[in-house]
N, C-alpha and C. Protein backbone atom coordinates (compact mmCIF):
# COMPACT_ATOMS: atom_id res chain seq x y z
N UNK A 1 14.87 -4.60 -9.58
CA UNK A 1 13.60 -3.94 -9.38
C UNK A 1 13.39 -3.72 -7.88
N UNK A 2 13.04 -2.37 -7.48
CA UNK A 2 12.75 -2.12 -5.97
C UNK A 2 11.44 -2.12 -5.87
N UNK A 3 11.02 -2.99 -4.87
CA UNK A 3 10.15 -3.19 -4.46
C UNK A 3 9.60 -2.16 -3.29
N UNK A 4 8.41 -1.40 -3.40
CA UNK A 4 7.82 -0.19 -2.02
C UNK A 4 6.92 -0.90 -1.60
N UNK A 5 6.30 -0.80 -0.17
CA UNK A 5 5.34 -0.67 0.56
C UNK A 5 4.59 0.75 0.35
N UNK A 6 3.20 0.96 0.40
CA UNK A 6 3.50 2.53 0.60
C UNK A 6 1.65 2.21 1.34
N UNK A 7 1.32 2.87 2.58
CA UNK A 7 0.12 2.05 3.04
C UNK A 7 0.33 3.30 4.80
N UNK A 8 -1.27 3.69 4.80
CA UNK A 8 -1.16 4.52 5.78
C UNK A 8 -1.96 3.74 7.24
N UNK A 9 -1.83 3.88 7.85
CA UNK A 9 -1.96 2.78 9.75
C UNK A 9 -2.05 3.77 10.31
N UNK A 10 -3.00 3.48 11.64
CA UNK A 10 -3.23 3.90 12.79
C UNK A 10 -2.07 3.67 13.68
N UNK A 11 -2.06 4.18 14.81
CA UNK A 11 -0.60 3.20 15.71
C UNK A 11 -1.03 2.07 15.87
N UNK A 12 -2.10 1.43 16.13
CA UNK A 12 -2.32 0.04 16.67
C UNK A 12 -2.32 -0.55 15.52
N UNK A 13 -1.92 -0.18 14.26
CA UNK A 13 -1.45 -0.77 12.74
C UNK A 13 -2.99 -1.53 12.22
N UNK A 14 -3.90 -0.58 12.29
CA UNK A 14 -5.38 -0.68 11.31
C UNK A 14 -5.26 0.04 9.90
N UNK A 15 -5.61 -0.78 9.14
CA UNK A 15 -5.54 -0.05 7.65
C UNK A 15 -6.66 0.69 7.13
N UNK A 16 -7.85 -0.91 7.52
CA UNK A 16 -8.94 -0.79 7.35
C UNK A 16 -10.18 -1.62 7.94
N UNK A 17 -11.51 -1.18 7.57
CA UNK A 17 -12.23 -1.42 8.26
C UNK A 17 -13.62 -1.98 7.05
N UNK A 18 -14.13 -3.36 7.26
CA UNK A 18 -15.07 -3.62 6.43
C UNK A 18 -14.37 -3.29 4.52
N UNK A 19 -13.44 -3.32 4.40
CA UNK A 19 -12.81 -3.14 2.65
C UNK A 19 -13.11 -1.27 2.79
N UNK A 20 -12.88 -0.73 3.52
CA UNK A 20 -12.46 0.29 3.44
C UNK A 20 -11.55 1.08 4.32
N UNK A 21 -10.87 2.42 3.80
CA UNK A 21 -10.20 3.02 4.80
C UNK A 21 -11.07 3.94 5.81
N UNK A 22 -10.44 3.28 7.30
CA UNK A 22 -11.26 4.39 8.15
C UNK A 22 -10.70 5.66 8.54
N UNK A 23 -10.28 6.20 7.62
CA UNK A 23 -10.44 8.00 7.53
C UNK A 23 -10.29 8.45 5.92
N UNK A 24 -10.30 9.79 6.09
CA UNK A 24 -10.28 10.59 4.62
C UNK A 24 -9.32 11.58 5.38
N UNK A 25 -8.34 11.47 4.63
CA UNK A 25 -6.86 12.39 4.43
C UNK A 25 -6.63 12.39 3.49
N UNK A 26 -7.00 14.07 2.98
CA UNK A 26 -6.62 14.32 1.36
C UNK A 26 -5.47 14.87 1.12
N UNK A 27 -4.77 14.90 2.47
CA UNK A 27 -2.91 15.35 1.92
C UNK A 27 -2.26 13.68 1.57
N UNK A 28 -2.68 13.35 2.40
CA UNK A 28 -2.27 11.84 2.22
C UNK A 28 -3.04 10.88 0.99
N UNK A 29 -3.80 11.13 0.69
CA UNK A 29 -4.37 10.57 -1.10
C UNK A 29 -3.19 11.33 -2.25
N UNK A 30 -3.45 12.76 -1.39
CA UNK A 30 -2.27 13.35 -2.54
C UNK A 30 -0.91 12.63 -2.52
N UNK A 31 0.13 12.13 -1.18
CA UNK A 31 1.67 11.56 -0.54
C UNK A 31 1.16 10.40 -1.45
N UNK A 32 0.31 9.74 -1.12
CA UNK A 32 0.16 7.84 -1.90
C UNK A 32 0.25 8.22 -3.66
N UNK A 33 -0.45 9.13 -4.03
CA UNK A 33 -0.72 9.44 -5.38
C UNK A 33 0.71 9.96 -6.33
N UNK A 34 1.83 10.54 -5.36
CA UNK A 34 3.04 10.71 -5.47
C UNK A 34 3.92 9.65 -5.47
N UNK A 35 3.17 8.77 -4.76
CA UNK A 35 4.54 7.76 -4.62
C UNK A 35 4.43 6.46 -4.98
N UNK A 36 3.54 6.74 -5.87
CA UNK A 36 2.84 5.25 -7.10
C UNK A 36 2.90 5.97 -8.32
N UNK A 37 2.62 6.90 -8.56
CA UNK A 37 2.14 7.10 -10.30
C UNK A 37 3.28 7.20 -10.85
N UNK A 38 3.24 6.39 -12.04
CA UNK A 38 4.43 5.97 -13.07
C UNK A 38 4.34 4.43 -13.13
N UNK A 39 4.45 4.03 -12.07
CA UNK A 39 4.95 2.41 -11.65
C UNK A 39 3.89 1.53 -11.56
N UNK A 40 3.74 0.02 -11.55
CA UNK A 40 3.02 -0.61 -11.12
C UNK A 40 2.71 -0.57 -9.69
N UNK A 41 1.20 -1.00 -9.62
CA UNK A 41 0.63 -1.18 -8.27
C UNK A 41 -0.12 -2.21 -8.05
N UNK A 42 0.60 -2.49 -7.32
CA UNK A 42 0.27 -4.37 -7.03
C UNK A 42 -0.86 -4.31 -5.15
N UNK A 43 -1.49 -4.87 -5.80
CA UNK A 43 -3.05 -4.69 -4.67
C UNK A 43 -3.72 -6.33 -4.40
N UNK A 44 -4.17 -7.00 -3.41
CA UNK A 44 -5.35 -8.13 -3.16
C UNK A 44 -6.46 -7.31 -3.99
N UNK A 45 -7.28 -8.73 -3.63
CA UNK A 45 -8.48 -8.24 -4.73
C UNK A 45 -9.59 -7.40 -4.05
N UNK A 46 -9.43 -7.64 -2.47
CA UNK A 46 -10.05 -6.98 -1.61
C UNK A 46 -9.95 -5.25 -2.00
N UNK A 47 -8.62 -5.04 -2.07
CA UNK A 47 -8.16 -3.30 -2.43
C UNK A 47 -8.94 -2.98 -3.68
N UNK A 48 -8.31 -3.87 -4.95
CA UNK A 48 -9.18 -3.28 -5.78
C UNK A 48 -10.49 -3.06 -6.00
N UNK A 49 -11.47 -4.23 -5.36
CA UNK A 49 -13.23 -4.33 -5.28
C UNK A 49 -12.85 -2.74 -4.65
N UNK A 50 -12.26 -2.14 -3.59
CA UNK A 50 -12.52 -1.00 -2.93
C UNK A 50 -12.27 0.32 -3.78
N UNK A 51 -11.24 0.11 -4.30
CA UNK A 51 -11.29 1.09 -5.67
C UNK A 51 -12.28 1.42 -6.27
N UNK A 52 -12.56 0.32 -7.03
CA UNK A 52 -13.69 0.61 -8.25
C UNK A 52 -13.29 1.00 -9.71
N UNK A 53 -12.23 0.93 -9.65
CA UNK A 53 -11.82 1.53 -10.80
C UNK A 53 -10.18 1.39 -11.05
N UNK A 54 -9.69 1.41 -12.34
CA UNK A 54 -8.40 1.27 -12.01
C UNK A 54 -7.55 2.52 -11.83
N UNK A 55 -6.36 2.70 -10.99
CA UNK A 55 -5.76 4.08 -11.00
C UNK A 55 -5.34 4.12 -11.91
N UNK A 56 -5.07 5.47 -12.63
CA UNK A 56 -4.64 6.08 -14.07
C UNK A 56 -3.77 6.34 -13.69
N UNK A 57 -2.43 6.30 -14.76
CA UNK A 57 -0.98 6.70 -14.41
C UNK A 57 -0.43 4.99 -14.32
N UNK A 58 -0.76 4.31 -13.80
CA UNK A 58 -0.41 2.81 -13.32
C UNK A 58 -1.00 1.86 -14.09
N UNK A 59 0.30 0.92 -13.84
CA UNK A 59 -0.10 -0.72 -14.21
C UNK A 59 -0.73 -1.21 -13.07
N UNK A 60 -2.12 -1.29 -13.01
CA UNK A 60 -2.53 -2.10 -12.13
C UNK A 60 -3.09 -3.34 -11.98
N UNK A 61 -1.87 -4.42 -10.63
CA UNK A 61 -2.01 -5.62 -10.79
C UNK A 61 -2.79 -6.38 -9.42
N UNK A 62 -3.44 -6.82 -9.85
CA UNK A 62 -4.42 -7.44 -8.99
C UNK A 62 -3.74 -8.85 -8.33
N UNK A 63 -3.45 -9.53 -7.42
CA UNK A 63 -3.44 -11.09 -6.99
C UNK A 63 -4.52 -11.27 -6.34
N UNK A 64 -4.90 -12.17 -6.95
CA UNK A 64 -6.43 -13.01 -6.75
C UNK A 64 -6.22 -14.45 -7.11
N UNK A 65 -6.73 -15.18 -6.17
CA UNK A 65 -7.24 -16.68 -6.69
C UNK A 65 -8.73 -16.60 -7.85
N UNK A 66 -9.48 -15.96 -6.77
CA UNK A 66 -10.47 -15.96 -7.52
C UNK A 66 -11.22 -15.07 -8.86
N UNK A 67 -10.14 -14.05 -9.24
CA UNK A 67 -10.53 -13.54 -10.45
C UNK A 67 -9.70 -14.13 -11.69
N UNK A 68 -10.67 -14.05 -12.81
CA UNK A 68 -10.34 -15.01 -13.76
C UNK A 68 -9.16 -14.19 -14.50
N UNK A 69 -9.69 -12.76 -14.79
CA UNK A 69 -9.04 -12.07 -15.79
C UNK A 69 -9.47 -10.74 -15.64
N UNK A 70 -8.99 -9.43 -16.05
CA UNK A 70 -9.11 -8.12 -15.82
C UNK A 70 -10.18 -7.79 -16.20
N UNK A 71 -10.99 -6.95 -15.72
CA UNK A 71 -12.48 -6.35 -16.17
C UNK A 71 -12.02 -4.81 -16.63
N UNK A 72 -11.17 -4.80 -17.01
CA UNK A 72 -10.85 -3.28 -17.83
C UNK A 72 -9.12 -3.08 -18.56
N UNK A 73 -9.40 -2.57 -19.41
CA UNK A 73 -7.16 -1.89 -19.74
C UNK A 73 -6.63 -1.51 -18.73
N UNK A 74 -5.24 -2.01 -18.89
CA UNK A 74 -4.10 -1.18 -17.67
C UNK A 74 -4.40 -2.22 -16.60
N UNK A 75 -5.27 -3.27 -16.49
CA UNK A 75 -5.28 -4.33 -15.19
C UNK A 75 -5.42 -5.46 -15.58
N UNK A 76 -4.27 -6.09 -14.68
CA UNK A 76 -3.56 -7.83 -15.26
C UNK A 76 -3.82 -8.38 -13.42
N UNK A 77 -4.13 -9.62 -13.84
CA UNK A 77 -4.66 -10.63 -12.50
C UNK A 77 -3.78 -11.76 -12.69
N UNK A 78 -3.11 -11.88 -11.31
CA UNK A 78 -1.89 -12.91 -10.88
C UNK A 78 -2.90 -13.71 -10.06
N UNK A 79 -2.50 -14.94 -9.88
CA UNK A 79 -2.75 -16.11 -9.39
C UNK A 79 -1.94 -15.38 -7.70
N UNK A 80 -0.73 -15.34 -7.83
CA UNK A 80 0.04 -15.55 -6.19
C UNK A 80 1.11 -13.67 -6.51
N UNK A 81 1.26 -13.43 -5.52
CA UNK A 81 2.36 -12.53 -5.70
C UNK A 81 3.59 -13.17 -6.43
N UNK A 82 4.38 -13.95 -6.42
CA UNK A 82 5.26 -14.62 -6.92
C UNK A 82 5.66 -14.60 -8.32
N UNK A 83 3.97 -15.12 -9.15
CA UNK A 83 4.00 -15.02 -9.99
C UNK A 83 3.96 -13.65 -10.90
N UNK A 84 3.31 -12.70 -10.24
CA UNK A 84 3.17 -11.43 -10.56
C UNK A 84 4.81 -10.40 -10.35
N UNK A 85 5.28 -10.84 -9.31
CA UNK A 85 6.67 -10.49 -9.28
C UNK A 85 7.61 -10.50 -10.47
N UNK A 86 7.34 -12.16 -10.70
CA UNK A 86 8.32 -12.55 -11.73
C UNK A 86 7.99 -11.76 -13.12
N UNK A 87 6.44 -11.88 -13.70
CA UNK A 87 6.24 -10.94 -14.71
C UNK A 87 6.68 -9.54 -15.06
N UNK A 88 6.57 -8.75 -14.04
CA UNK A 88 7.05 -7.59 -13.82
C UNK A 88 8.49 -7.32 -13.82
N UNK A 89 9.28 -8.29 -12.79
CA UNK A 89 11.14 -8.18 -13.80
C UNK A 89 11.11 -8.42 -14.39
N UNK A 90 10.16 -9.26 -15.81
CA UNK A 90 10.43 -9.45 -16.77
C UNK A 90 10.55 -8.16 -17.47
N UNK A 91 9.87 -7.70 -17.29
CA UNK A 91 9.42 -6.07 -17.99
C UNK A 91 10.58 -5.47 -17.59
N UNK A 92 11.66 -5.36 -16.87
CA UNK A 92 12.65 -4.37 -16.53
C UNK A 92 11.62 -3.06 -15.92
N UNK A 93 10.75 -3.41 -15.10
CA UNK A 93 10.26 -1.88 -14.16
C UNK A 93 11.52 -1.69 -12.92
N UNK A 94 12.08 -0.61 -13.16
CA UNK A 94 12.39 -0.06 -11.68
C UNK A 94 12.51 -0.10 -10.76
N UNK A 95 10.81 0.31 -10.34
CA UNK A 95 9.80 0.37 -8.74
C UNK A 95 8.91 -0.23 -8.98
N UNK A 96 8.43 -1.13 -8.00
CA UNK A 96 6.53 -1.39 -8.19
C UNK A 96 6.04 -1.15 -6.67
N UNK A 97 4.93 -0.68 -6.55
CA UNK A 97 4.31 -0.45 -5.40
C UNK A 97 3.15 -1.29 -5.22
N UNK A 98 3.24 -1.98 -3.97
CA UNK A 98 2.44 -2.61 -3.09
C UNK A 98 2.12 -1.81 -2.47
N UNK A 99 0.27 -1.80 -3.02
CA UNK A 99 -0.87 -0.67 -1.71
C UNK A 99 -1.76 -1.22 -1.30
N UNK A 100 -1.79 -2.72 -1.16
CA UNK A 100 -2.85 -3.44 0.09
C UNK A 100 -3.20 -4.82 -0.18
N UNK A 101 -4.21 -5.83 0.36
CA UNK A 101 -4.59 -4.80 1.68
C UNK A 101 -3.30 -5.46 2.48
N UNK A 102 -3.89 -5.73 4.12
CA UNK A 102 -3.51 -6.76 5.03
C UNK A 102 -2.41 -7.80 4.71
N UNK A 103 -3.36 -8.68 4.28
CA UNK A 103 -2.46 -10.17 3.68
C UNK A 103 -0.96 -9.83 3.06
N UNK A 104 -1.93 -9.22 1.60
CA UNK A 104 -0.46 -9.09 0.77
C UNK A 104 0.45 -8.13 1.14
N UNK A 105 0.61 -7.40 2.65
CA UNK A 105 1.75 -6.25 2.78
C UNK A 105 2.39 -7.47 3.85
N UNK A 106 1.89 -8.81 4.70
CA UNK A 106 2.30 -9.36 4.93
C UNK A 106 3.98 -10.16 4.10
N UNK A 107 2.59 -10.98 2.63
CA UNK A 107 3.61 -11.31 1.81
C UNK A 107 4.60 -10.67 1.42
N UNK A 108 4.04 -9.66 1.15
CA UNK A 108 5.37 -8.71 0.54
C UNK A 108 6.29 -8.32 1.34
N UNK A 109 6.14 -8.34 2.41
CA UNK A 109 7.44 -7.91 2.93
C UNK A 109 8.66 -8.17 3.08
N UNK A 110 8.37 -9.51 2.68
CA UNK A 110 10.25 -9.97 2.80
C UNK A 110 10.85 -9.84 1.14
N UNK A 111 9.98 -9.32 0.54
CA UNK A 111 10.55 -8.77 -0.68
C UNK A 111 11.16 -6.98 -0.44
N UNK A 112 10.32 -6.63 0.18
CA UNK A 112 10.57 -4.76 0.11
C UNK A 112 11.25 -4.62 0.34
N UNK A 113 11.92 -3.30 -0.16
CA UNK A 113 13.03 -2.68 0.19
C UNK A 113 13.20 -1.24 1.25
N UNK A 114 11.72 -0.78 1.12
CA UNK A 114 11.15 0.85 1.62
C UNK A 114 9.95 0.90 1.86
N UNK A 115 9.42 0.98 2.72
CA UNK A 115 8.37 1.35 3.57
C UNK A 115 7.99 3.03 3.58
N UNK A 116 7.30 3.22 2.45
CA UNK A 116 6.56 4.48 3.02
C UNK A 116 5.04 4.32 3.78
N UNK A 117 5.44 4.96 4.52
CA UNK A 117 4.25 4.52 6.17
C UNK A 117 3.63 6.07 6.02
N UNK A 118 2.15 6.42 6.06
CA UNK A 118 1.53 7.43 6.83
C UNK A 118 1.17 6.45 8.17
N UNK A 119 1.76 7.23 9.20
CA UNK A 119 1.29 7.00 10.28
C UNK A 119 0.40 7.65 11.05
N UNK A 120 -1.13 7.21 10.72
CA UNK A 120 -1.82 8.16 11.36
C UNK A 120 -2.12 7.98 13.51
N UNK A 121 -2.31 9.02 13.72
CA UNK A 121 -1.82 9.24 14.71
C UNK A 121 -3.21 8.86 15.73
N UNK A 122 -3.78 7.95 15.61
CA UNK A 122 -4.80 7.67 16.50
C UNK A 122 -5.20 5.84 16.99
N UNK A 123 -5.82 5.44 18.01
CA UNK A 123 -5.96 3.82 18.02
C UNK A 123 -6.92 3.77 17.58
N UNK A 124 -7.41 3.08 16.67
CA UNK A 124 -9.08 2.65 16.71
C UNK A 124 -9.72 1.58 17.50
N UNK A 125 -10.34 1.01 17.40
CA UNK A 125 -11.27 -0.03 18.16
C UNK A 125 -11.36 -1.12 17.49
N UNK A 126 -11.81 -0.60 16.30
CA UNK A 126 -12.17 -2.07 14.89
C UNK A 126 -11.63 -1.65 13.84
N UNK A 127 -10.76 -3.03 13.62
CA UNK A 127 -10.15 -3.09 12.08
C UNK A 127 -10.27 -4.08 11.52
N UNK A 128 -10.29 -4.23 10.38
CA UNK A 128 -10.75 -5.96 9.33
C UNK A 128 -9.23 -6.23 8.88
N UNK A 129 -8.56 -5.04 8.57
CA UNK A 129 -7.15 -5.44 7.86
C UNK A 129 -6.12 -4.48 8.68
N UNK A 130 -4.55 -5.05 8.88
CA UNK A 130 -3.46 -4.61 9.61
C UNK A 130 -2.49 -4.81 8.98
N UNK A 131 -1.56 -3.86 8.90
CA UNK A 131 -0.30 -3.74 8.90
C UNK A 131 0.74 -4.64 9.86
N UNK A 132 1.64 -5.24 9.51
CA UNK A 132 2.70 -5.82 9.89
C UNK A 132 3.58 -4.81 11.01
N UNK A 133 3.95 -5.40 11.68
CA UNK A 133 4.82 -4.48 12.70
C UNK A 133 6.35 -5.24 12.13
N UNK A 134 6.98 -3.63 11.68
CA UNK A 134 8.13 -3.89 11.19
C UNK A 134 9.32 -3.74 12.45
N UNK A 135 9.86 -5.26 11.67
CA UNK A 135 10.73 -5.42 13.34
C UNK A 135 12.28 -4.53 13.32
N UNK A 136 12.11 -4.19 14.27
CA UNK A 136 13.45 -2.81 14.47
C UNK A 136 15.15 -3.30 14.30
N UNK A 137 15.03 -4.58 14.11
CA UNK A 137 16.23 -5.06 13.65
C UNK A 137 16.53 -5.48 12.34
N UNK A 138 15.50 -5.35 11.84
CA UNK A 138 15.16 -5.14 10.05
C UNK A 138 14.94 -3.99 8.99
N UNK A 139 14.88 -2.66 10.13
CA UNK A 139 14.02 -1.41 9.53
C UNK A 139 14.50 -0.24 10.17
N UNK A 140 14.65 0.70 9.62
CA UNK A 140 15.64 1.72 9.67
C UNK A 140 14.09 2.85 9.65
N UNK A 141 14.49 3.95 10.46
CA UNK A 141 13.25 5.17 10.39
C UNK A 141 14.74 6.12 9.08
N UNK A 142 14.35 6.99 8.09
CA UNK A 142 14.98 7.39 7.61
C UNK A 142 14.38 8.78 7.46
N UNK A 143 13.04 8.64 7.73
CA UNK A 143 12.82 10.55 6.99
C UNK A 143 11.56 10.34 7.64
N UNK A 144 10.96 11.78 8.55
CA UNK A 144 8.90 11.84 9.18
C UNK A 144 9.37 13.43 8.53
N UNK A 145 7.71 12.91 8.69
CA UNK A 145 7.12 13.96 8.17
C UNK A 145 5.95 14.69 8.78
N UNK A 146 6.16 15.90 10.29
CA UNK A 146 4.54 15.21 10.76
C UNK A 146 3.67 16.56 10.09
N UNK A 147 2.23 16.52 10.47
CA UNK A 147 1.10 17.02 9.75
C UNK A 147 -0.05 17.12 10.88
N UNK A 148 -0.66 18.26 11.36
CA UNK A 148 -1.47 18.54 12.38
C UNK A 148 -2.64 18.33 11.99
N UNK A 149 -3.68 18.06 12.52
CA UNK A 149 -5.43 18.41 12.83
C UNK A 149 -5.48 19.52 11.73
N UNK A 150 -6.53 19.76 11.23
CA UNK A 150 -6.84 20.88 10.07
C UNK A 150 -8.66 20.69 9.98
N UNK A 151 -8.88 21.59 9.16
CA UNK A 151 -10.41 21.57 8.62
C UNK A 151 -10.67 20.02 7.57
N UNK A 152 -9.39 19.98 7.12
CA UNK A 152 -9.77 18.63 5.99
C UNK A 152 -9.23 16.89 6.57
N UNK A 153 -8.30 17.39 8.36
CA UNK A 153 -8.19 16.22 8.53
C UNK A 153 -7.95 15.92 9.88
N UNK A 154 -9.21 14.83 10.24
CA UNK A 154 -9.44 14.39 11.41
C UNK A 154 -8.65 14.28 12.59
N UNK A 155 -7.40 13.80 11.82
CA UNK A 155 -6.27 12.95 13.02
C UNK A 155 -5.17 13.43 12.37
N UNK A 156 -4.10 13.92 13.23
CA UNK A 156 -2.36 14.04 13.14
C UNK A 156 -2.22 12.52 11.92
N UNK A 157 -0.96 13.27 11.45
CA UNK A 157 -0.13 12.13 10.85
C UNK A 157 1.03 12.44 10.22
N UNK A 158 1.58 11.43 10.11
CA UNK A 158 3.11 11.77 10.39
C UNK A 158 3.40 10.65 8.88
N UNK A 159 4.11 11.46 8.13
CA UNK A 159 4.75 10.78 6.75
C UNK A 159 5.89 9.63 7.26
N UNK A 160 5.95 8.58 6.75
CA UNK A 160 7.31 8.05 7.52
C UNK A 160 7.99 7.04 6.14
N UNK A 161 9.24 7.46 5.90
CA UNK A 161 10.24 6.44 5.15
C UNK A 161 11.32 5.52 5.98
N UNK A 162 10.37 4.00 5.59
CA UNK A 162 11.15 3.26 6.36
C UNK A 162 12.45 2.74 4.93
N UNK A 163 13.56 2.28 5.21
CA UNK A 163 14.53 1.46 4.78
C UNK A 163 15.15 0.00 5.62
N UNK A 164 14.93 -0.82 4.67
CA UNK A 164 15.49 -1.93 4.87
C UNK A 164 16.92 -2.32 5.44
N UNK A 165 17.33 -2.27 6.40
CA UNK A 165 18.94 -1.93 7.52
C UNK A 165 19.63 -3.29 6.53
């Protein structure tokens, strides 16, 4: 089973701000929405409270200490990533995608195999949750993608597929 990252950062590697994302990029809702649906999506509980809802198309899996059990179909609650890992090879999936927040792209990383990165192209000031700085003797740039200023989006950004060297 291959394990993705798939999670868009500022350069100074901000995700988010207060349990939300600080921008709206609707080419990039569309890139994330491409590169999860089918597969599981494994999220903290922080991501999902930010949702609201579960994504359609997906198994969506929550790790939480503190939730007991799913508040809707299509969403299962792990105690630790670990354990949620192991469930999921059980199933023979594929791919599963890890989309947040902070913490768990920490954990996960020494599981992943591919890093899809939007890298948006600006520093901010304040962030509540960060991205990991992937170390260059671990991580391969394999494919950008960049994307200009427009009417629908604030800041440059640049698609990026990382691979595991």
């Amino acid at each position: 089973m291959q394990i993705r990252i798939v999670v868009a950062a500022s350069e100074n590697n901000i995700i988010g701000l207060d349990n939300e994302l600080p921008w709206r990029l609707p080419d990039d809702l569309r890139f994330f929405k491409k590169m999860t649906l089918g597969m599981p999506v494994v999220m903290g509980r922080h991501t999902w409270e930010s949702l609201g809802k579960a994504l359609p198309g997906r198994l969506n899996v929550v790790i939480s200490s503190s939730m007991n059990k799913a508040s809707e179909e299509g969403v299962m609650v792990f105690a630790g990533l670990e354990d949620a890992l192991d469930y999921l090879r059980g199933r023979e999936y594929e791919e599963i995608a890890v989309i947040g927040g902070g913490q768990l792209y920490h954990s996960a990383l020494a599981y992943t195999q591919v890093v899809y990165l939007t890298r948006v192209h600006t520093v901010l000031e304040k962030g509540t949750a960060f991205f990991p700085v992937l170390p260059a003797e671990e991580w391969k740039l394999t494919w950008e993608e960049r994307h200009e200023t427009d009417d629908k989006h604030v800041y440059p950004f640049t698609f990026q597929k990382w691979e595991r060297k």
